[in-house]
C-alpha atoms as a PDB file:
ATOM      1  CA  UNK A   1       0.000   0.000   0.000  1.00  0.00           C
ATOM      2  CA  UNK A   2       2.690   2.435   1.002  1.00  0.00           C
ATOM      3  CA  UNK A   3       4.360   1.956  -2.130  1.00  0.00           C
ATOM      4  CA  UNK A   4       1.431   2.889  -4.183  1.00  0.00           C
ATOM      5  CA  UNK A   5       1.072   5.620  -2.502  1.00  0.00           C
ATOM      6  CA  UNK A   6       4.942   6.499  -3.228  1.00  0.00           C
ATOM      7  CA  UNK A   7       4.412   5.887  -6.558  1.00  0.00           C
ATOM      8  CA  UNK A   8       1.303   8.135  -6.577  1.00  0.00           C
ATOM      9  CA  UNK A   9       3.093  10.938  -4.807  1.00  0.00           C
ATOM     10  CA  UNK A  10       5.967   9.922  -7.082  1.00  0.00           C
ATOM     11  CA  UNK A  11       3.684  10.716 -10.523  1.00  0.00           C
ATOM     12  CA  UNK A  12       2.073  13.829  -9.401  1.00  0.00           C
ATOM     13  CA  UNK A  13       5.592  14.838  -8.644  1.00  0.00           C
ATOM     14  CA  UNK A  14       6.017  14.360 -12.182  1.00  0.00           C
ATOM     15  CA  UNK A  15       3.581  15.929 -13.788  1.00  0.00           C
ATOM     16  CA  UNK A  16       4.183  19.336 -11.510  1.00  0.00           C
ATOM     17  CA  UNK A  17       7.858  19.797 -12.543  1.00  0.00           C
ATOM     18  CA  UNK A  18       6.685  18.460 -16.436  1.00  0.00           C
ATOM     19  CA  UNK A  19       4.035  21.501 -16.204  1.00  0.00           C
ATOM     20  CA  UNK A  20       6.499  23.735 -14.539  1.00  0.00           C
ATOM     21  CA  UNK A  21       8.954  23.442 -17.758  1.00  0.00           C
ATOM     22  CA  UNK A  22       6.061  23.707 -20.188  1.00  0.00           C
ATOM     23  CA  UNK A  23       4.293  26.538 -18.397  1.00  0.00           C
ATOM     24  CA  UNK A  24       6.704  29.023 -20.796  1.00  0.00           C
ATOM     25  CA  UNK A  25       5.696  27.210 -23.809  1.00  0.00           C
ATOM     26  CA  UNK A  26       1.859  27.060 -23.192  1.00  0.00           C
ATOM     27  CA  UNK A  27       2.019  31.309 -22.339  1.00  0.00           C
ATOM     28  CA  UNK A  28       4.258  32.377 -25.394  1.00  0.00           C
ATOM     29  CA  UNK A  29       1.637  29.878 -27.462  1.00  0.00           C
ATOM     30  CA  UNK A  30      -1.496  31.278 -25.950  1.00  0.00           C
ATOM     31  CA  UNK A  31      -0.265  34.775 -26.356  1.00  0.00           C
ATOM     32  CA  UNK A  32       1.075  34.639 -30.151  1.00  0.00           C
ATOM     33  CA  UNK A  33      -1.745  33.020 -31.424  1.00  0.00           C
ATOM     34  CA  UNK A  34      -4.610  33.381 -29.357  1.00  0.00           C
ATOM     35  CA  UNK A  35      -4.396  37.232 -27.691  1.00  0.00           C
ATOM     36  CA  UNK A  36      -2.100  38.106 -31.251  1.00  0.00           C
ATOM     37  CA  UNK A  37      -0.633  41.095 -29.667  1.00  0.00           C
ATOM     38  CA  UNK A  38      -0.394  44.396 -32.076  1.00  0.00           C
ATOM     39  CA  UNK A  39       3.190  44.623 -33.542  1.00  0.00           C
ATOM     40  CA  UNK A  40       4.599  47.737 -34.473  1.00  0.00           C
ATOM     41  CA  UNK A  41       4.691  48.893 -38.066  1.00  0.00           C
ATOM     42  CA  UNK A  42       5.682  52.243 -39.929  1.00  0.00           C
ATOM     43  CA  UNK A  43       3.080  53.274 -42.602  1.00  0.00           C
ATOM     44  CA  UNK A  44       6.258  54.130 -44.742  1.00  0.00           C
ATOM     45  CA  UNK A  45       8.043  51.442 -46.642  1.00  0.00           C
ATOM     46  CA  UNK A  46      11.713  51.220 -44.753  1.00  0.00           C
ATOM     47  CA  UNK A  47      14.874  50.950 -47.126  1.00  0.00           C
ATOM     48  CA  UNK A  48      18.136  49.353 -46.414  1.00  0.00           C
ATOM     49  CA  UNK A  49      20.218  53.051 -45.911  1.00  0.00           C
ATOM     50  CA  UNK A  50      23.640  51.362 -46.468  1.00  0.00           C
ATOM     51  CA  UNK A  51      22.089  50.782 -50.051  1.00  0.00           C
ATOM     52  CA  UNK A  52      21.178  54.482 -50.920  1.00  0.00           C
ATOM     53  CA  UNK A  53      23.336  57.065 -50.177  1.00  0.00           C
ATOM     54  CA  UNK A  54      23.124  60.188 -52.216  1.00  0.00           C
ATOM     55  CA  UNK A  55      24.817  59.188 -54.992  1.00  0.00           C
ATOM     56  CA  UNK A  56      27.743  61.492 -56.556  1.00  0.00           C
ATOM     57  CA  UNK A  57      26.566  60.907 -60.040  1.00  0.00           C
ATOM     58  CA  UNK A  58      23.239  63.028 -58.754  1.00  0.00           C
ATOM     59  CA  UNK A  59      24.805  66.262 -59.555  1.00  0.00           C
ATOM     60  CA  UNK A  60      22.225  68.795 -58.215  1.00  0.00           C
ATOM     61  CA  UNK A  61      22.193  72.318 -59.029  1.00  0.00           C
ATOM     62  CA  UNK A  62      20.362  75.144 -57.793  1.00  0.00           C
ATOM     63  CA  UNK A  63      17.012  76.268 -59.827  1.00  0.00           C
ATOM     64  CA  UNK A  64      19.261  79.160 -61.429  1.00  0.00           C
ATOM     65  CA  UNK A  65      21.494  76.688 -62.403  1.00  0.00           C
ATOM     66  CA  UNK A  66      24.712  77.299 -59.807  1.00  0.00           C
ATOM     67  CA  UNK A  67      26.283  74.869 -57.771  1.00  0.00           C
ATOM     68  CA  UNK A  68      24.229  73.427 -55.298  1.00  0.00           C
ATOM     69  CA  UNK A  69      24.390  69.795 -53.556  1.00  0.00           C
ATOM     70  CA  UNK A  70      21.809  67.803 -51.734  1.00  0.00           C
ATOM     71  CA  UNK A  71      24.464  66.517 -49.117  1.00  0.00           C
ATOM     72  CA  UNK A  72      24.545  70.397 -48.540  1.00  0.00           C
ATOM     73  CA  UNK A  73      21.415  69.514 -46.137  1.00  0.00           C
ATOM     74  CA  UNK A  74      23.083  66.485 -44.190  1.00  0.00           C
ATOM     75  CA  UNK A  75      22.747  66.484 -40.682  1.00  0.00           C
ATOM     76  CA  UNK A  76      19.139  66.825 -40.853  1.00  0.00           C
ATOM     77  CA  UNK A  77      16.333  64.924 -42.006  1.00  0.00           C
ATOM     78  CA  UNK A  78      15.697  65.700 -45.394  1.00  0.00           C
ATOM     79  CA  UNK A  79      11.789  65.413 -47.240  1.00  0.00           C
ATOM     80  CA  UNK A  80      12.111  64.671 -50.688  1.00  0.00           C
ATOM     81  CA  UNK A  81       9.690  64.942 -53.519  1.00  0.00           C
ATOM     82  CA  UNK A  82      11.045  64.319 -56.899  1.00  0.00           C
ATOM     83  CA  UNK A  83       9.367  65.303 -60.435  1.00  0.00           C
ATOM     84  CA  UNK A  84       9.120  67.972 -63.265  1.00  0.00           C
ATOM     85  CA  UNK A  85       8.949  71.691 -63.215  1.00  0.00           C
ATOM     86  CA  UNK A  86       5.114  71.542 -64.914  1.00  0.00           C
ATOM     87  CA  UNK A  87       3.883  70.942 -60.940  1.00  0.00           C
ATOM     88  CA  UNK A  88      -0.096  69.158 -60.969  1.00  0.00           C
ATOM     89  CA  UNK A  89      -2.302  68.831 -58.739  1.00  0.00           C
ATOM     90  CA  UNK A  90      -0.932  65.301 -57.011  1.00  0.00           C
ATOM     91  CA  UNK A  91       2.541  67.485 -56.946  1.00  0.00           C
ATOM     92  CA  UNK A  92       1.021  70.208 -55.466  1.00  0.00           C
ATOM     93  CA  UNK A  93      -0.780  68.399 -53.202  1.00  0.00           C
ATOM     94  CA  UNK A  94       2.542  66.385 -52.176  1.00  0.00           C
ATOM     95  CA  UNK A  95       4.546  69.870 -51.813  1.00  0.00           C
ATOM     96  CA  UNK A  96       1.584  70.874 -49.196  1.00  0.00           C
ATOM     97  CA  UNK A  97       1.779  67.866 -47.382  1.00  0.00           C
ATOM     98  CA  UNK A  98       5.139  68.380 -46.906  1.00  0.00           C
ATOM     99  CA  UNK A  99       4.885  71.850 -45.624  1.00  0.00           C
ATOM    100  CA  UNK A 100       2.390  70.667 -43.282  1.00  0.00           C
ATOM    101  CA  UNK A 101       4.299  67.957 -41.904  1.00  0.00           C
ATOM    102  CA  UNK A 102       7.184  69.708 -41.225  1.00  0.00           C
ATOM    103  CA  UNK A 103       4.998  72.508 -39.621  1.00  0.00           C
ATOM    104  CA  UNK A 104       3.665  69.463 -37.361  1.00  0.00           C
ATOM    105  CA  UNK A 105       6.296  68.765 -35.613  1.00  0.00           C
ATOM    106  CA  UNK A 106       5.999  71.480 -33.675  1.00  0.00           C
ATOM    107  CA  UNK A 107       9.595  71.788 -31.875  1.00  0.00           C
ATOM    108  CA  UNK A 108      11.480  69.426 -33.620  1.00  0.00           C
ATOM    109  CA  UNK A 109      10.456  71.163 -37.268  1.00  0.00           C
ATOM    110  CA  UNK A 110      13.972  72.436 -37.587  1.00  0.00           C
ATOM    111  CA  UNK A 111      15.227  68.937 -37.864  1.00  0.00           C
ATOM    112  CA  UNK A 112      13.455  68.871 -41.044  1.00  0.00           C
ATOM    113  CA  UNK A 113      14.540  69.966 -44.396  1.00  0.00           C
ATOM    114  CA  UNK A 114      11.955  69.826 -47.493  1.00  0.00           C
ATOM    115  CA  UNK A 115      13.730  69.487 -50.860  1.00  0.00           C
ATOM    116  CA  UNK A 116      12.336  69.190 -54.610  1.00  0.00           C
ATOM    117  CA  UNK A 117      14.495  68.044 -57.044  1.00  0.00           C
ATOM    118  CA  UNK A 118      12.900  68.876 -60.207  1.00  0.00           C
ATOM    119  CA  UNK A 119      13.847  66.628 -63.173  1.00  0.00           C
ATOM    120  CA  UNK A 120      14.008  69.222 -66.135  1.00  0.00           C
ATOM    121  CA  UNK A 121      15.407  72.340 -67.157  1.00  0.00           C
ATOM    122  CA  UNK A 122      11.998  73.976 -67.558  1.00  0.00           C
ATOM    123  CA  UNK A 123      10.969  77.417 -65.925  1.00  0.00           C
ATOM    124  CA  UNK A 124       9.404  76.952 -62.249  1.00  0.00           C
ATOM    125  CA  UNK A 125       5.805  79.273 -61.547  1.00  0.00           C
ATOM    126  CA  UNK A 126       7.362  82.155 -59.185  1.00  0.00           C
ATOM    127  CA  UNK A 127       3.778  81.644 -57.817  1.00  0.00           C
ATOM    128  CA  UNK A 128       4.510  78.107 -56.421  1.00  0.00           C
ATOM    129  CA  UNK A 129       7.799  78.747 -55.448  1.00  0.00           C
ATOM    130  CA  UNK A 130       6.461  82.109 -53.396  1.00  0.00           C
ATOM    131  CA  UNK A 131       3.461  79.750 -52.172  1.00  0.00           C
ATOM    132  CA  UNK A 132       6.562  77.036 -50.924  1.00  0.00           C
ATOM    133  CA  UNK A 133       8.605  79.420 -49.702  1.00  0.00           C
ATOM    134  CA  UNK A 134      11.496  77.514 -47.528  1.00  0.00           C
ATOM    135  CA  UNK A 135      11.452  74.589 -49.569  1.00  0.00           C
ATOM    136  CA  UNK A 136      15.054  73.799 -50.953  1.00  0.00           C
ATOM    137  CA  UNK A 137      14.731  73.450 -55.238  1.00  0.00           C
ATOM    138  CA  UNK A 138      17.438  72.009 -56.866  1.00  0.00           C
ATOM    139  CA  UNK A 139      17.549  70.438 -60.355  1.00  0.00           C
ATOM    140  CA  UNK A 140      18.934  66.785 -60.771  1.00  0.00           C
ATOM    141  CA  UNK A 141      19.313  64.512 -64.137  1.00  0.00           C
ATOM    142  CA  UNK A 142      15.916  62.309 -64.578  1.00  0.00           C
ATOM    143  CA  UNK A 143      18.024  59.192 -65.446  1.00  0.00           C
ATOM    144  CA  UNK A 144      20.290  59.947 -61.902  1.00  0.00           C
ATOM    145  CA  UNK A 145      17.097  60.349 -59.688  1.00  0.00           C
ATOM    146  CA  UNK A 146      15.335  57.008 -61.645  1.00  0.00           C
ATOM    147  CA  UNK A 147      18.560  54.651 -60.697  1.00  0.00           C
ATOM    148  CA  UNK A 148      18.487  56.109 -57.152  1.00  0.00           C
ATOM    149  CA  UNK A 149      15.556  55.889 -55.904  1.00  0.00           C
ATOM    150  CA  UNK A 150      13.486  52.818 -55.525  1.00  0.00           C
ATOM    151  CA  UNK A 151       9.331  53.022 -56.517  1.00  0.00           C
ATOM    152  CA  UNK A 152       6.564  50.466 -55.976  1.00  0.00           C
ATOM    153  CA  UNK A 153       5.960  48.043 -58.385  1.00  0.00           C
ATOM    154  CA  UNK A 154       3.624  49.942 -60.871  1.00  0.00           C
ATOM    155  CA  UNK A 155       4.627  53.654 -59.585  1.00  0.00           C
ATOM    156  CA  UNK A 156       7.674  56.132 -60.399  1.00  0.00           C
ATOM    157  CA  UNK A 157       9.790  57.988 -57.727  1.00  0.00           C
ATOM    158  CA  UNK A 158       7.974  61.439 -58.786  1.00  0.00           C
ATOM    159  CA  UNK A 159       4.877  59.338 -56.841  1.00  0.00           C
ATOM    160  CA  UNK A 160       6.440  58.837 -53.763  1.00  0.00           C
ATOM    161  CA  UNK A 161       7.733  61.499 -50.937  1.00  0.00           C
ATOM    162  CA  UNK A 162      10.908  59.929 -49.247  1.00  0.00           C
ATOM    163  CA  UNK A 163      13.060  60.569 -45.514  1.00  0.00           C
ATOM    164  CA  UNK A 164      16.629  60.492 -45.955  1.00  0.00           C
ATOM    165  CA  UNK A 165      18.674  60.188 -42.597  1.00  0.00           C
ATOM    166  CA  UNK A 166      20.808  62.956 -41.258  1.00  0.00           C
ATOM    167  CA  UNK A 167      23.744  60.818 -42.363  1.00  0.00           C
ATOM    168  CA  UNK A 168      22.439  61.146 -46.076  1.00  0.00           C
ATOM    169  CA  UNK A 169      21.176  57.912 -46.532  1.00  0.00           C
ATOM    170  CA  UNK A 170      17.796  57.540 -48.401  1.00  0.00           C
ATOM    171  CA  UNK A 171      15.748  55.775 -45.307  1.00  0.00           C
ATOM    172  CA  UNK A 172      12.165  55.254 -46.093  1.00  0.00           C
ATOM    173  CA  UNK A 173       9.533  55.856 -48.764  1.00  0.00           C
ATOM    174  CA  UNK A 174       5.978  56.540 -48.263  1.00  0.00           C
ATOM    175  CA  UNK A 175       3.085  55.182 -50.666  1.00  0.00           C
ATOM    176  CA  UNK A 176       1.588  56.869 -53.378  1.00  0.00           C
ATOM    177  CA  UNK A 177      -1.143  59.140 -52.518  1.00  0.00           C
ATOM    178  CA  UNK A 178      -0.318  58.808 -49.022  1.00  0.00           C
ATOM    179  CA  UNK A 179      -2.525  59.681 -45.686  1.00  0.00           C
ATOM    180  CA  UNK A 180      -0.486  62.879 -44.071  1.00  0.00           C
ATOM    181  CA  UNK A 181      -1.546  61.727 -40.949  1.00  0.00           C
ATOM    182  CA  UNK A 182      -0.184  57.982 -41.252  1.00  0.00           C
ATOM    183  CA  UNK A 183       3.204  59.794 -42.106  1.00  0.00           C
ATOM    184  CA  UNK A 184       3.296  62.555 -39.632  1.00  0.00           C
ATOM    185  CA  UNK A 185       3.587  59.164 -36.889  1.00  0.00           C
ATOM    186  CA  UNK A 186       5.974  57.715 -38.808  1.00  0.00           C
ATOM    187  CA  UNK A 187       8.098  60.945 -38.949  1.00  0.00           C
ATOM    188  CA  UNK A 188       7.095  61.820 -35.495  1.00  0.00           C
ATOM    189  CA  UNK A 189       8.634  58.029 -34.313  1.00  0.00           C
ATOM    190  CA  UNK A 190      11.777  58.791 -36.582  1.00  0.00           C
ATOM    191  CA  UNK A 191      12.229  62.040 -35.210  1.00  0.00           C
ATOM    192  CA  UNK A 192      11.879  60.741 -31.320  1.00  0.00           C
ATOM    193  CA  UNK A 193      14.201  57.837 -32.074  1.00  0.00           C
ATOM    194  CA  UNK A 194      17.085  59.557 -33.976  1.00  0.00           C
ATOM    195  CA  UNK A 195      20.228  61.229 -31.780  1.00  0.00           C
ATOM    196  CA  UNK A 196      21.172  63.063 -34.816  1.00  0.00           C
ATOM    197  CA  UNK A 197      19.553  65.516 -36.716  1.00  0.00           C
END
């Protein structure tokens, strides 16, 4: 009888320190796949910066045509909208929503640096360029700003507005047509993260 009862004892034993170990298991199972906790994500696609710094081959000038480089701007984070002089309504619309972003970052706006590179040698409306007063201009070759910057399958980079990092790498590239106030977390979470710039 008494060795029943060890052997008993001896089982439940057992199955406590067998439950013990598993205990981990069964919690990290229950919690991925039955609570499925939110993970964070960035509305903005992220891009490998090591693979796109400013390239040399970019060759920017100023809108009058004298020397004028984008790394000029490194040490902050730079805003970039790419695309031709003949501004529509989409570019419009992208140059505002950069304005405004920049505007909504209350104090950390001066870490911010909007710049258009415009992709052809035509004439710029002094109207626009009054309206986006503060935005950095510069001209760049088409064919340099194509092989630099990566687009979404079925888009071009004049689509897209795009963070480069205060160390002048190209960082992060936000949809086409894309909800200002999706990227004004993203750039808010870049902004709180970053030690530089």
């Amino acid at each position: 009888m008494e060795k029943n009862d060890q052997q008993r004892k001896g089982r439940w034993k057992l199955f406590a320190v067998i439950a013990i170990c598993a205990s981990p298991l069964i919690a990290s199972y229950l919690s991925y796949y039955v609570i499925k906790p939110e993970g964070r994500t960035n509305y903005g696609a992220l891009i490998d910066p090591r693979a796109h710094p400013i390239p040399p081959a970019l060759a920017t000038v100023s809108i009058d045509g004298k020397p004028a480089a984008l790394n000029d701007y490194k040490g902050k984070w730079i805003m970039l909208q790419v695309g031709e002089a003949d501004c529509q309504d989409p570019c419009r619309k992208r140059l505002h929503d950069m304005r405004q972003l920049r505007l909504a970052q209350g104090k950390d706006m001066d870490r911010i640096e909007r710049v258009w590179l415009v992709t052809d040698d035509k004439p710029l409306e002094t109207v626009l360029m009054r309206e986006y007063d503060g935005m950095r201009m510069l001209r760049a070759k088409p064919e340099a700003v194509q092989a630099w910057l990566p687009a979404e399958t079925g888009t071009l980079p004049a689509d897209h507005i795009y963070m480069i990092d205060p160390l002048g790498n190209l960082m992060m590239r936000f949809p086409k047509d894309a909800d200002p106030n999706k990227m004004k977390k993203d750039i808010s979470k870049l902004l709180k993260a970053s030690r530089i710039g």
